[in-house]
PDB file of N, CA and C in Angstrom:
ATOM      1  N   UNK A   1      69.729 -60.435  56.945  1.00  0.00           N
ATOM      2  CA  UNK A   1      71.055 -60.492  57.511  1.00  0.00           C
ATOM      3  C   UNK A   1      71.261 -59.288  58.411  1.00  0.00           C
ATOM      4  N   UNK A   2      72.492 -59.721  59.150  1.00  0.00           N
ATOM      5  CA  UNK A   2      72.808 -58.522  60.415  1.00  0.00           C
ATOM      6  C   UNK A   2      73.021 -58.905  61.487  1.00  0.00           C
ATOM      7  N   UNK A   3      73.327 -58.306  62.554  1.00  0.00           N
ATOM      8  CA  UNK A   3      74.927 -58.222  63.278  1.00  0.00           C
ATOM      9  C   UNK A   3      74.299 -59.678  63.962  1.00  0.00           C
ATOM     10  N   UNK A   4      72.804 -60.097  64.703  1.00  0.00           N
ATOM     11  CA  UNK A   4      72.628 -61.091  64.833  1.00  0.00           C
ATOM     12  C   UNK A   4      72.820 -62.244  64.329  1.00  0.00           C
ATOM     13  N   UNK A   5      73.419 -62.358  63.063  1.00  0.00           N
ATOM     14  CA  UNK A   5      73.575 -63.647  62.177  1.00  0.00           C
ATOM     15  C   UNK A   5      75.389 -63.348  62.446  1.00  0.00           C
ATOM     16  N   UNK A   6      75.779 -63.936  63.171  1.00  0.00           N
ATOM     17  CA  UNK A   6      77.254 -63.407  63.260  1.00  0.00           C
ATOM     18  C   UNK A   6      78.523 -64.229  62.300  1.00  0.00           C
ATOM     19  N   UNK A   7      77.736 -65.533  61.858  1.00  0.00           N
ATOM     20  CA  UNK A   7      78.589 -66.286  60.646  1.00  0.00           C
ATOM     21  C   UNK A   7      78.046 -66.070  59.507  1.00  0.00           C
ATOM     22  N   UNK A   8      77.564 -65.028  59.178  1.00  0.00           N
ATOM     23  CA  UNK A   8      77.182 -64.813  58.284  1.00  0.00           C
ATOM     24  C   UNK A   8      77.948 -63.100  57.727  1.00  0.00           C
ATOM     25  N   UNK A   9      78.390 -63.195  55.992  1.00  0.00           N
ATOM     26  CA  UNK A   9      79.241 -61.407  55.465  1.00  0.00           C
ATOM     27  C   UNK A   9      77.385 -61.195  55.085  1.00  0.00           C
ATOM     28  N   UNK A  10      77.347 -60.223  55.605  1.00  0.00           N
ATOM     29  CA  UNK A  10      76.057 -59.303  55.040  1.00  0.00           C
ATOM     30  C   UNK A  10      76.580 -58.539  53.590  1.00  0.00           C
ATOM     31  N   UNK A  11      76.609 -58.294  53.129  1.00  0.00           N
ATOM     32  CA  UNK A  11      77.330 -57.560  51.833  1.00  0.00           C
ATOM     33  C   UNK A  11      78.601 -57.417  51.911  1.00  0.00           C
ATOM     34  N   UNK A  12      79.037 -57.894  50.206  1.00  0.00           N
ATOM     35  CA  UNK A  12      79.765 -57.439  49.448  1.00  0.00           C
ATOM     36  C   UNK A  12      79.940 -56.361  48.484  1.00  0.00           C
ATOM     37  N   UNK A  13      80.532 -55.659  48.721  1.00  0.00           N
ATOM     38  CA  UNK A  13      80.732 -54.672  47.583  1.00  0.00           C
ATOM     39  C   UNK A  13      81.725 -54.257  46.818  1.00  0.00           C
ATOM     40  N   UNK A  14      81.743 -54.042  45.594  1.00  0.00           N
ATOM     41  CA  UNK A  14      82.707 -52.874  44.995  1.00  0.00           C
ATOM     42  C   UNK A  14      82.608 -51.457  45.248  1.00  0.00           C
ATOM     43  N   UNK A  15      83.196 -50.586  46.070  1.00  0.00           N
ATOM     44  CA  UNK A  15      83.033 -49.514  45.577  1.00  0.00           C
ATOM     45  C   UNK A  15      83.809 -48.491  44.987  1.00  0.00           C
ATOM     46  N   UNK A  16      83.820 -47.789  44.002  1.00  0.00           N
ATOM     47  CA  UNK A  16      83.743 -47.673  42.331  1.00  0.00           C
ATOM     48  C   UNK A  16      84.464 -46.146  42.815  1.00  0.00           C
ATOM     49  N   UNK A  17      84.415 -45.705  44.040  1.00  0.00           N
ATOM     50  CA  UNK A  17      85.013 -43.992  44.266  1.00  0.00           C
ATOM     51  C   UNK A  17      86.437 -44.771  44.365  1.00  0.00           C
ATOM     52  N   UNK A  18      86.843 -45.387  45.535  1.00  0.00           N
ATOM     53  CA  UNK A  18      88.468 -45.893  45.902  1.00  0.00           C
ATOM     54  C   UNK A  18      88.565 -46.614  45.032  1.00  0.00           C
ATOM     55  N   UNK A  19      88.064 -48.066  45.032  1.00  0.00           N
ATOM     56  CA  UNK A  19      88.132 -49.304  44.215  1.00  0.00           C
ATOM     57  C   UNK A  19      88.956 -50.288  45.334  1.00  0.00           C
ATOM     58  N   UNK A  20      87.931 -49.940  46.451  1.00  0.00           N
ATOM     59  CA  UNK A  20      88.026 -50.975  47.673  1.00  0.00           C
ATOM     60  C   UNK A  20      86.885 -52.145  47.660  1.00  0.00           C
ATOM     61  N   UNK A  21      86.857 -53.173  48.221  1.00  0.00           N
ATOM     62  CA  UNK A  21      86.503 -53.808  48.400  1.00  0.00           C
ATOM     63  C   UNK A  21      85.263 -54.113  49.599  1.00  0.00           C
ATOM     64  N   UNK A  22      84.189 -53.522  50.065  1.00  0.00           N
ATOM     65  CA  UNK A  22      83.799 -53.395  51.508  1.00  0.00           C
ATOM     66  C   UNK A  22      82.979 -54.374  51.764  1.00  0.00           C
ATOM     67  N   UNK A  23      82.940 -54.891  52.815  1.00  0.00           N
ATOM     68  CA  UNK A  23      82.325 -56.129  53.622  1.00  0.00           C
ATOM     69  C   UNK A  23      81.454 -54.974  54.171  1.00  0.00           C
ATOM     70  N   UNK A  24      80.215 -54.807  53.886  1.00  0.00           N
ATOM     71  CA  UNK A  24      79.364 -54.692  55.425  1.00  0.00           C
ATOM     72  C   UNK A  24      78.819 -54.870  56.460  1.00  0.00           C
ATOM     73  N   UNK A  25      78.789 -55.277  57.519  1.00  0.00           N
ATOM     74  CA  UNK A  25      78.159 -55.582  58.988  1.00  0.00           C
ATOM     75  C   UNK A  25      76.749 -54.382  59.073  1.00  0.00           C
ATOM     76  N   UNK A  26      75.211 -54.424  58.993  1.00  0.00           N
ATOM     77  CA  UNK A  26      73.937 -54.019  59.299  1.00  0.00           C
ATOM     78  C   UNK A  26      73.657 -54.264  60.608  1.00  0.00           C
ATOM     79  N   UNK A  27      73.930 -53.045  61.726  1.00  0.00           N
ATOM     80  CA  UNK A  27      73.842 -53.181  62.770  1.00  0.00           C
ATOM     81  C   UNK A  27      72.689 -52.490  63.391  1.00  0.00           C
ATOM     82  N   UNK A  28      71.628 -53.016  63.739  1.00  0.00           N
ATOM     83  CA  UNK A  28      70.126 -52.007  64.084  1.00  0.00           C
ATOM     84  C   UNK A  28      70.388 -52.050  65.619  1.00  0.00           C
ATOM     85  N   UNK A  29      70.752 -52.905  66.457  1.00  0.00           N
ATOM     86  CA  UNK A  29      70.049 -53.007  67.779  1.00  0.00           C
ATOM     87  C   UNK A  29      70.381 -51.557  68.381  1.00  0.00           C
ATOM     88  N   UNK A  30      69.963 -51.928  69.464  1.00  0.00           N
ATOM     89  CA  UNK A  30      69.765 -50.951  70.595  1.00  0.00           C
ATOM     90  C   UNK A  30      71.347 -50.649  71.431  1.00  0.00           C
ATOM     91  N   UNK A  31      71.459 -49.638  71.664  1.00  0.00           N
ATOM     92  CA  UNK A  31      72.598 -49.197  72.608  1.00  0.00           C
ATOM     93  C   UNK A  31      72.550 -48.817  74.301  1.00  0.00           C
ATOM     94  N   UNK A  32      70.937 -49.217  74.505  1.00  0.00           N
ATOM     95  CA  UNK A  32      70.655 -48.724  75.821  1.00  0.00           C
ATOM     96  C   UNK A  32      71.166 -49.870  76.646  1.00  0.00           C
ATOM     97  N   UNK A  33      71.596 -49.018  78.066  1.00  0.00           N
ATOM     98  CA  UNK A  33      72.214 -49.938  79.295  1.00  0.00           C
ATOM     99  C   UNK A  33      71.883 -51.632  79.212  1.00  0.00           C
ATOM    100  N   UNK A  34      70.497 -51.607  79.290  1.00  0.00           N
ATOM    101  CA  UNK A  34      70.259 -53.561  78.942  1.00  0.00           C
ATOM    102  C   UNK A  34      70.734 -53.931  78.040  1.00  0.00           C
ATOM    103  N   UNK A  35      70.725 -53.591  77.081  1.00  0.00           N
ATOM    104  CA  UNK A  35      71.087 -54.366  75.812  1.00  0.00           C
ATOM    105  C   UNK A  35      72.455 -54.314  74.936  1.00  0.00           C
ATOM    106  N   UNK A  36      73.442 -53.417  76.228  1.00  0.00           N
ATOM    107  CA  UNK A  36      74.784 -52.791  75.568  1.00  0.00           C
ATOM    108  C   UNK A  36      75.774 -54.437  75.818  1.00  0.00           C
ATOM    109  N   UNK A  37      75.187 -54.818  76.672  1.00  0.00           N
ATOM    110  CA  UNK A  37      76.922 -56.159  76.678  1.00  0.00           C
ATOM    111  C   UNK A  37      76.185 -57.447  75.929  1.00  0.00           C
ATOM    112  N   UNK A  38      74.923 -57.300  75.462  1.00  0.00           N
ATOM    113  CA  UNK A  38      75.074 -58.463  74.411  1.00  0.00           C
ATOM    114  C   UNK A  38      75.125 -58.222  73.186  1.00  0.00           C
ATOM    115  N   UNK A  39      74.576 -56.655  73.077  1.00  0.00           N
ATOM    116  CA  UNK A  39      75.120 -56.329  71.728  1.00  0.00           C
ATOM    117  C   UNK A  39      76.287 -56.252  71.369  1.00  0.00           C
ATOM    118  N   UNK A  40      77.871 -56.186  72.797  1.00  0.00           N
ATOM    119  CA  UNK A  40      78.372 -56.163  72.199  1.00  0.00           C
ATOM    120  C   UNK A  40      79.308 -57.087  72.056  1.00  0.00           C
ATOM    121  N   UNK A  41      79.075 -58.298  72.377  1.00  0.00           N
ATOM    122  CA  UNK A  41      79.096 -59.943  72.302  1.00  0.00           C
ATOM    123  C   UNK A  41      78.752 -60.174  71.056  1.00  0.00           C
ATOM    124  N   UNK A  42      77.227 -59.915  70.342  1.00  0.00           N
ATOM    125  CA  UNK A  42      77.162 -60.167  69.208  1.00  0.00           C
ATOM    126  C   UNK A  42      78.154 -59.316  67.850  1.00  0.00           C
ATOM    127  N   UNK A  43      78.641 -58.160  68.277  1.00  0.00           N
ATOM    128  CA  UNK A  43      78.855 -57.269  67.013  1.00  0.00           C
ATOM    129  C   UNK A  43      80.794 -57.445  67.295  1.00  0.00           C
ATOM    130  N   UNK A  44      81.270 -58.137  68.385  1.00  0.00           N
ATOM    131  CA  UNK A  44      82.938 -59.006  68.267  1.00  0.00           C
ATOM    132  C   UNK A  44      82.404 -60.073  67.780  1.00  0.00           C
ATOM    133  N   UNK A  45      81.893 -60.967  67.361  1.00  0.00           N
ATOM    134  CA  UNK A  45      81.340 -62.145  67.395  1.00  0.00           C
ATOM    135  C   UNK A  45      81.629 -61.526  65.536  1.00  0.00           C
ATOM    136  N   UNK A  46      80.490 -60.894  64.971  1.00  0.00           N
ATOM    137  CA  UNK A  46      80.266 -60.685  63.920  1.00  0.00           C
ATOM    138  C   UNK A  46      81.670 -59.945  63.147  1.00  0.00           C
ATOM    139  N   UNK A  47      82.746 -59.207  63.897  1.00  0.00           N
ATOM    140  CA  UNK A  47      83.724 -58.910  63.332  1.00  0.00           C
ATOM    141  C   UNK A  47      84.799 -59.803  63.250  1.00  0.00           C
ATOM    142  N   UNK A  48      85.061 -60.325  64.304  1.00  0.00           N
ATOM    143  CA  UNK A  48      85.794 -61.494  64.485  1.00  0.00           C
ATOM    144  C   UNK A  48      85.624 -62.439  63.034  1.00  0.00           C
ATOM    145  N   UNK A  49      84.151 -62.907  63.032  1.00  0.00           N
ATOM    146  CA  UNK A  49      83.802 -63.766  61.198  1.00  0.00           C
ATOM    147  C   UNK A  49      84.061 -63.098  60.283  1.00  0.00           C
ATOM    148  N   UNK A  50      84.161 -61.987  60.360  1.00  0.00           N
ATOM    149  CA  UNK A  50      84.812 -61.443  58.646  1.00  0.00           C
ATOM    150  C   UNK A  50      86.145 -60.978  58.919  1.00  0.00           C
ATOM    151  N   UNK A  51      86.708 -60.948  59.825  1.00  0.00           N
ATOM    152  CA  UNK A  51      88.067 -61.113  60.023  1.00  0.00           C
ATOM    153  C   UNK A  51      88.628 -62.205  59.979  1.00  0.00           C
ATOM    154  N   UNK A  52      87.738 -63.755  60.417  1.00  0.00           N
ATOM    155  CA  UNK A  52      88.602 -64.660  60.106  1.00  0.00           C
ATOM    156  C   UNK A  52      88.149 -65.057  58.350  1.00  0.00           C
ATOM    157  N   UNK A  53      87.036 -64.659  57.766  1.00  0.00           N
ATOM    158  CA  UNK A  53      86.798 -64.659  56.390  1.00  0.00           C
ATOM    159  C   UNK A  53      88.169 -63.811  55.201  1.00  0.00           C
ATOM    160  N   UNK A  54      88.071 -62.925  55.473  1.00  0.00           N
ATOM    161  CA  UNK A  54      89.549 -62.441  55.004  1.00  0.00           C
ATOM    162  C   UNK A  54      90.772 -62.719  55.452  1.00  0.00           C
ATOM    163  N   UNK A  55      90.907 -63.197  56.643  1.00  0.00           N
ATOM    164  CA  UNK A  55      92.867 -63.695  56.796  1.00  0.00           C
ATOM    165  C   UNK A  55      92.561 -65.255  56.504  1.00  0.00           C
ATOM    166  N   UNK A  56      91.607 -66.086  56.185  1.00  0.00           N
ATOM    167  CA  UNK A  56      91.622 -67.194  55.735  1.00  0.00           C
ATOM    168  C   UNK A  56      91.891 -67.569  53.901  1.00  0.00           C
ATOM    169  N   UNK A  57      91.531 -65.946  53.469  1.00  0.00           N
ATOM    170  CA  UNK A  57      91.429 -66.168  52.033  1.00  0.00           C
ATOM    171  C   UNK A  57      90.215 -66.292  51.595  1.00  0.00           C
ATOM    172  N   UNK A  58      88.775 -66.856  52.314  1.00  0.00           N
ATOM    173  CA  UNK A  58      87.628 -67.366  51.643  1.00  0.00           C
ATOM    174  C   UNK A  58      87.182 -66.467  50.857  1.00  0.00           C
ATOM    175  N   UNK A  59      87.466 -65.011  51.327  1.00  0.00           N
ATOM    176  CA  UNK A  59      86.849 -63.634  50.489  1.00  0.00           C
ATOM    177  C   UNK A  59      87.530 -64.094  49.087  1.00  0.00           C
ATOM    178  N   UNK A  60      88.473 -64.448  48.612  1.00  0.00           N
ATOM    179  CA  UNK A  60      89.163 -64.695  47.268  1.00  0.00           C
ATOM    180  C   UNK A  60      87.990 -65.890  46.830  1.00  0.00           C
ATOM    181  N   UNK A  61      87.514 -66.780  47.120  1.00  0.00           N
ATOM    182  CA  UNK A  61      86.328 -67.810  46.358  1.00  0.00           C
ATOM    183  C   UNK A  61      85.080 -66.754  46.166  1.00  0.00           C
ATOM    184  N   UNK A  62      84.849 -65.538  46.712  1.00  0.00           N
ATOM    185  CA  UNK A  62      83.784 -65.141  46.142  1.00  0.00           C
ATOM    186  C   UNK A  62      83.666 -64.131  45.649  1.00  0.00           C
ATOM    187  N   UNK A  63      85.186 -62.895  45.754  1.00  0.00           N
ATOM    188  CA  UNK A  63      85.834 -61.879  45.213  1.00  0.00           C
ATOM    189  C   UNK A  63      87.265 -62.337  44.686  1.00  0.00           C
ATOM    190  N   UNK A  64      87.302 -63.128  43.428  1.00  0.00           N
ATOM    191  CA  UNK A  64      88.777 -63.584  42.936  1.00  0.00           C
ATOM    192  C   UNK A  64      90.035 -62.265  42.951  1.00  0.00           C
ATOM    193  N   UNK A  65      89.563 -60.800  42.891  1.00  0.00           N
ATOM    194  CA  UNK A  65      90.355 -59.899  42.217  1.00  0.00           C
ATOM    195  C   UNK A  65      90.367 -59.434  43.906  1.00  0.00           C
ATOM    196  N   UNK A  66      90.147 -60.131  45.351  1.00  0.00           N
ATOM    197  CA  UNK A  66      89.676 -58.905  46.484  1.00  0.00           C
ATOM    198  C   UNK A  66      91.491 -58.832  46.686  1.00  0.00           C
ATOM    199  N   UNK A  67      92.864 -59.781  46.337  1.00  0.00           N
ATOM    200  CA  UNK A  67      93.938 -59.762  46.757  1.00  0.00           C
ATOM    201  C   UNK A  67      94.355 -58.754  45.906  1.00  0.00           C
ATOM    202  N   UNK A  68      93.891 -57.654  44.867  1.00  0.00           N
ATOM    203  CA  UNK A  68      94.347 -56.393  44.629  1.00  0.00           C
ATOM    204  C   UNK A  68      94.043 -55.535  45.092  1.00  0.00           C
ATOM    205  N   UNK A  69      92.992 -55.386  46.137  1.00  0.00           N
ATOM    206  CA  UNK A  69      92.284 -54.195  46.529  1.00  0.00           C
ATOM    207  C   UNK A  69      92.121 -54.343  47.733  1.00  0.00           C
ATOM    208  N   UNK A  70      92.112 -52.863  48.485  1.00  0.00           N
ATOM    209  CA  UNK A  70      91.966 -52.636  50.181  1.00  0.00           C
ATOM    210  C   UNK A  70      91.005 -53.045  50.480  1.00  0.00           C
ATOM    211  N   UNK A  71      91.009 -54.218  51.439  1.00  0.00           N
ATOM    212  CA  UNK A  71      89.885 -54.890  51.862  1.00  0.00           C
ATOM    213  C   UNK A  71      89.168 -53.741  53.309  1.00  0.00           C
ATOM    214  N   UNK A  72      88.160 -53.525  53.106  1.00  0.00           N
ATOM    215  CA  UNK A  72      87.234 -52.852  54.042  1.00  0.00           C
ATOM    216  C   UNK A  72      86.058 -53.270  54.755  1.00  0.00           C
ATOM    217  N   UNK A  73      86.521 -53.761  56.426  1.00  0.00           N
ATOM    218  CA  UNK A  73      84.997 -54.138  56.981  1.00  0.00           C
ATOM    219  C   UNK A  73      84.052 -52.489  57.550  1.00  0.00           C
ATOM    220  N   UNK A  74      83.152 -53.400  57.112  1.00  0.00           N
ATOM    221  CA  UNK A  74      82.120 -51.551  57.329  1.00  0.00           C
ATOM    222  C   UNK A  74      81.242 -52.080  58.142  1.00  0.00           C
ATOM    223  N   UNK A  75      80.719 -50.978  59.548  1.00  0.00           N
ATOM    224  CA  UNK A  75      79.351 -51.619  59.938  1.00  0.00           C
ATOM    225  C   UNK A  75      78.768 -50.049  59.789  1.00  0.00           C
ATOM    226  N   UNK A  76      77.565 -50.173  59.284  1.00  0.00           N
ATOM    227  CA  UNK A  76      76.669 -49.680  59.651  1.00  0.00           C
ATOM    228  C   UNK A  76      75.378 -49.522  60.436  1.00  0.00           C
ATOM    229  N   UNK A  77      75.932 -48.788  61.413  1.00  0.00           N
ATOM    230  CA  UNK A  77      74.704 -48.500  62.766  1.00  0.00           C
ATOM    231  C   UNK A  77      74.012 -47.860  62.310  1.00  0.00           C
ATOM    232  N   UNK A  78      72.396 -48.300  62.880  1.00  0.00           N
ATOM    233  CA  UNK A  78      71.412 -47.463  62.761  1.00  0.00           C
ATOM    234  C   UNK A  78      71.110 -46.570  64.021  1.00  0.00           C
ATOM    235  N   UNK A  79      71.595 -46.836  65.085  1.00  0.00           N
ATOM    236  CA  UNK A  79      71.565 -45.976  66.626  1.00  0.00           C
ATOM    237  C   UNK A  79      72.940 -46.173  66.901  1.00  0.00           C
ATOM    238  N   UNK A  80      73.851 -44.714  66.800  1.00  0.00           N
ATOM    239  CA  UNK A  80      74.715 -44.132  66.875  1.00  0.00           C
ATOM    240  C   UNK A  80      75.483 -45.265  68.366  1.00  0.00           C
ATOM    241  N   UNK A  81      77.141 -45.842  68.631  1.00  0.00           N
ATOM    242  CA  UNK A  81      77.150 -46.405  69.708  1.00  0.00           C
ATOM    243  C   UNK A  81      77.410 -46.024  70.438  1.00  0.00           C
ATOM    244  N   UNK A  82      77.288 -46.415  71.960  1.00  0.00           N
ATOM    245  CA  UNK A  82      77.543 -45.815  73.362  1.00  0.00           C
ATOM    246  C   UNK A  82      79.061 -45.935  73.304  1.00  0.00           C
ATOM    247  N   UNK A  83      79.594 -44.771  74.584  1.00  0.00           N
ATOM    248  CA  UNK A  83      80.805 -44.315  74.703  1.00  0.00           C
ATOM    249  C   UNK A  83      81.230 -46.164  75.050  1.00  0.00           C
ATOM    250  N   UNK A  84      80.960 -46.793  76.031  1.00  0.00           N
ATOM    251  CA  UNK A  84      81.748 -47.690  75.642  1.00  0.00           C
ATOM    252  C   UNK A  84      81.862 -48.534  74.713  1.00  0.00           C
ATOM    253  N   UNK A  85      80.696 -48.668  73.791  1.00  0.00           N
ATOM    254  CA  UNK A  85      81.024 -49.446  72.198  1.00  0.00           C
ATOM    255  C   UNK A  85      81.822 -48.448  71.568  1.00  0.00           C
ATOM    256  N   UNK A  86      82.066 -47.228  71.485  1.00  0.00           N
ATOM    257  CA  UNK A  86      83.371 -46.719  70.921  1.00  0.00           C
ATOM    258  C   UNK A  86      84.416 -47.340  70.834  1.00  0.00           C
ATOM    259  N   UNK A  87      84.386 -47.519  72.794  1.00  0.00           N
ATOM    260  CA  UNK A  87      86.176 -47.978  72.722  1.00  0.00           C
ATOM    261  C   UNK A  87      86.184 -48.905  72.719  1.00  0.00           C
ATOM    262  N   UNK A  88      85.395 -50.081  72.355  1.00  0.00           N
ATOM    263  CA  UNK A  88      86.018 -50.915  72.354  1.00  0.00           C
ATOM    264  C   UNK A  88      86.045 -51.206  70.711  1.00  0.00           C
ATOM    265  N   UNK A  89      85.433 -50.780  70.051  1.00  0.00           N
ATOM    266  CA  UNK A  89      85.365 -50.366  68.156  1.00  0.00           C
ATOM    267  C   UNK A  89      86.377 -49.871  68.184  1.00  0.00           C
ATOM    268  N   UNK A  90      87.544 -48.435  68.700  1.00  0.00           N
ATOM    269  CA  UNK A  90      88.943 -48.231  68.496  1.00  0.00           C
ATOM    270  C   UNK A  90      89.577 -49.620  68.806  1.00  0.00           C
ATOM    271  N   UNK A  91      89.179 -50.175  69.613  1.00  0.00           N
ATOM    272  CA  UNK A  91      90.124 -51.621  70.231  1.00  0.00           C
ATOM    273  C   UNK A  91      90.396 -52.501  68.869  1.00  0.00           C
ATOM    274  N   UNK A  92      88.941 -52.523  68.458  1.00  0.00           N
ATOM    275  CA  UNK A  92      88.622 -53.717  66.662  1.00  0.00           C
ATOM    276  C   UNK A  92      89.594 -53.333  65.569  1.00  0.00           C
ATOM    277  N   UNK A  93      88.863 -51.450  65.711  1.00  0.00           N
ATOM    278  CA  UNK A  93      89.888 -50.610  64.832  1.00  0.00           C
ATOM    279  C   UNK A  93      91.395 -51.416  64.568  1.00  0.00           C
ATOM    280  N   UNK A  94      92.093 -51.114  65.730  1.00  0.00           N
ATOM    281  CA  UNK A  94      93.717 -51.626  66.255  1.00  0.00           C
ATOM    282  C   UNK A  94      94.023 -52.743  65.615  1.00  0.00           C
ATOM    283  N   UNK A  95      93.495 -53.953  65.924  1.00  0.00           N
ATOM    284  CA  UNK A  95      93.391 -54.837  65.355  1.00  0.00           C
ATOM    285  C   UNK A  95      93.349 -55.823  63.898  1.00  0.00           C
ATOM    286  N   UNK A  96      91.995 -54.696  63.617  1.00  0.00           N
ATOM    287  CA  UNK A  96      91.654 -54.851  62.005  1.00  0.00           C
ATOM    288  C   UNK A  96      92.803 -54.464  61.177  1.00  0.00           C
ATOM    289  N   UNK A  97      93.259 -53.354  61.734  1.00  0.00           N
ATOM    290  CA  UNK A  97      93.930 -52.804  60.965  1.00  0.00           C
ATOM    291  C   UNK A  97      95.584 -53.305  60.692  1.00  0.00           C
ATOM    292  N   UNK A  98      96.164 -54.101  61.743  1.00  0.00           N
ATOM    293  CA  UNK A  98      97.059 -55.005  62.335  1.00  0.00           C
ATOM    294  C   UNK A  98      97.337 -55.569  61.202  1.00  0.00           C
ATOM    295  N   UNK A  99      95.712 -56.614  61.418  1.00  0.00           N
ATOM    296  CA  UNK A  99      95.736 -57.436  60.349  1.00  0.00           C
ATOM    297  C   UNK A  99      95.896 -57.112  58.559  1.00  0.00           C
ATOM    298  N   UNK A 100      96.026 -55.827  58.342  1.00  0.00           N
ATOM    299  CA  UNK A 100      96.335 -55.347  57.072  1.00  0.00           C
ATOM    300  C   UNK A 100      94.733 -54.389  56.591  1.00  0.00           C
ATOM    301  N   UNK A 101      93.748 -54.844  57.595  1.00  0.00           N
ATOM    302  CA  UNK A 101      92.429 -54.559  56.747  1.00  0.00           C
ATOM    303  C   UNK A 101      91.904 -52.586  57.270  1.00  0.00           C
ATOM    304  N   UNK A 102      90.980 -52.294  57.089  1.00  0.00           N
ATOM    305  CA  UNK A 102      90.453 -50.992  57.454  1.00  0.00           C
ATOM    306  C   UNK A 102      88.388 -51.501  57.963  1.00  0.00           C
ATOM    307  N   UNK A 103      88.929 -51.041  58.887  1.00  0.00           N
ATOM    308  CA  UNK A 103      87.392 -50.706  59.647  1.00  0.00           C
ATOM    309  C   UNK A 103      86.665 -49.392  59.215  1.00  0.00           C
ATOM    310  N   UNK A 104      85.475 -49.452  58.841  1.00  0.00           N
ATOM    311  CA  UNK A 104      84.989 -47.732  58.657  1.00  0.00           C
ATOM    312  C   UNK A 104      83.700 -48.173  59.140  1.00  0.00           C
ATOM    313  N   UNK A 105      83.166 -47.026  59.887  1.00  0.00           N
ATOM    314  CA  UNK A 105      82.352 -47.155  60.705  1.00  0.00           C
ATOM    315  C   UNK A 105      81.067 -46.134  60.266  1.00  0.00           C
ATOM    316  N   UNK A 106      79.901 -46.512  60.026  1.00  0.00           N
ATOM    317  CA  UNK A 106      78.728 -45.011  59.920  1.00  0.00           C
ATOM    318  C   UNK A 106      77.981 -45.266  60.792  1.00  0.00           C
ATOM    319  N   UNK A 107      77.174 -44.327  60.871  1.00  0.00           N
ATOM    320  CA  UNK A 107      75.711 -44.390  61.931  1.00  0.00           C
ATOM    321  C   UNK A 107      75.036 -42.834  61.414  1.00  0.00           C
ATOM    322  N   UNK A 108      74.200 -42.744  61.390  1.00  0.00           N
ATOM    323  CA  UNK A 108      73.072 -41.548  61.043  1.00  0.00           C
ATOM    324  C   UNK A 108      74.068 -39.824  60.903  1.00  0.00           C
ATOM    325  N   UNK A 109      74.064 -39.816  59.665  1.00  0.00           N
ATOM    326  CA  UNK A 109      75.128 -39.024  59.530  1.00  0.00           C
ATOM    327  C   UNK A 109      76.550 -38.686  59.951  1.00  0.00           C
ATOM    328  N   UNK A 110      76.883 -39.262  60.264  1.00  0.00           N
ATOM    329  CA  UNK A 110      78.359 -39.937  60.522  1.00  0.00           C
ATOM    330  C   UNK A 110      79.304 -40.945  59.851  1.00  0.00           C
ATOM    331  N   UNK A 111      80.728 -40.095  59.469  1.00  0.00           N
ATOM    332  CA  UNK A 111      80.992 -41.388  59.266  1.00  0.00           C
ATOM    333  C   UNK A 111      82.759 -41.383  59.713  1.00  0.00           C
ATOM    334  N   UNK A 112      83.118 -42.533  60.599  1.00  0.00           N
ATOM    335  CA  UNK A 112      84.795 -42.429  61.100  1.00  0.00           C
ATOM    336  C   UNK A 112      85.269 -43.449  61.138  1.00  0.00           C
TER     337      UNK A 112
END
């Protein structure tokens, strides 16, 4: 699984420090000039599905208890993203968060 499978939640988790709920997104590709506007076609593509997975409810058929707890989409990058996948990740940020949920973002020692 990963950001290429874009109907697809790559992990579920509990995690046990907050007692949030986190969806992860496994994001490896590349950030260089060629490969920045389909990566980032695929990785709205892939947030968009677990955004419509949680405002649909489906997360409740496979996390019954997720309507007590802060739902969290997470991606984790393995190559840190270019200034414009930033902004447009603050853009998702905006959004996600709209929708009630929290975006958290890592990449190689980082995490915002």
């Amino acid at each position: 699984m990963a950001v290429e499978d874009t109907d697809v939640v790559d992990f579920i988790t509990d995690e046990r420090a907050t007692g949030a709920l986190v969806l992860t997104i496994v994001d490896s590709l590349s950030w260089e000039p060629l490969d920045e506007q389909v990566h980032l076609e695929l990785l709205q593509a892939k947030l968009n599905a677990y955004l419509r997975f949680l405002e649909s409810g489906e997360v409740l058929r496979h996390c019954p208890d997720a309507c007590s707890k802060e739902l969290v989409i997470e991606v984790t990058f393995m190559n840190h993203p270019s200034p414009r996948g930033l902004k447009i990740l603050a853009s998702a940020r905006a959004i996600i968060e709209e929708a009630g949920f929290s975006l958290r973002l890592r990449s190689p020692n980082r995490v915002w």
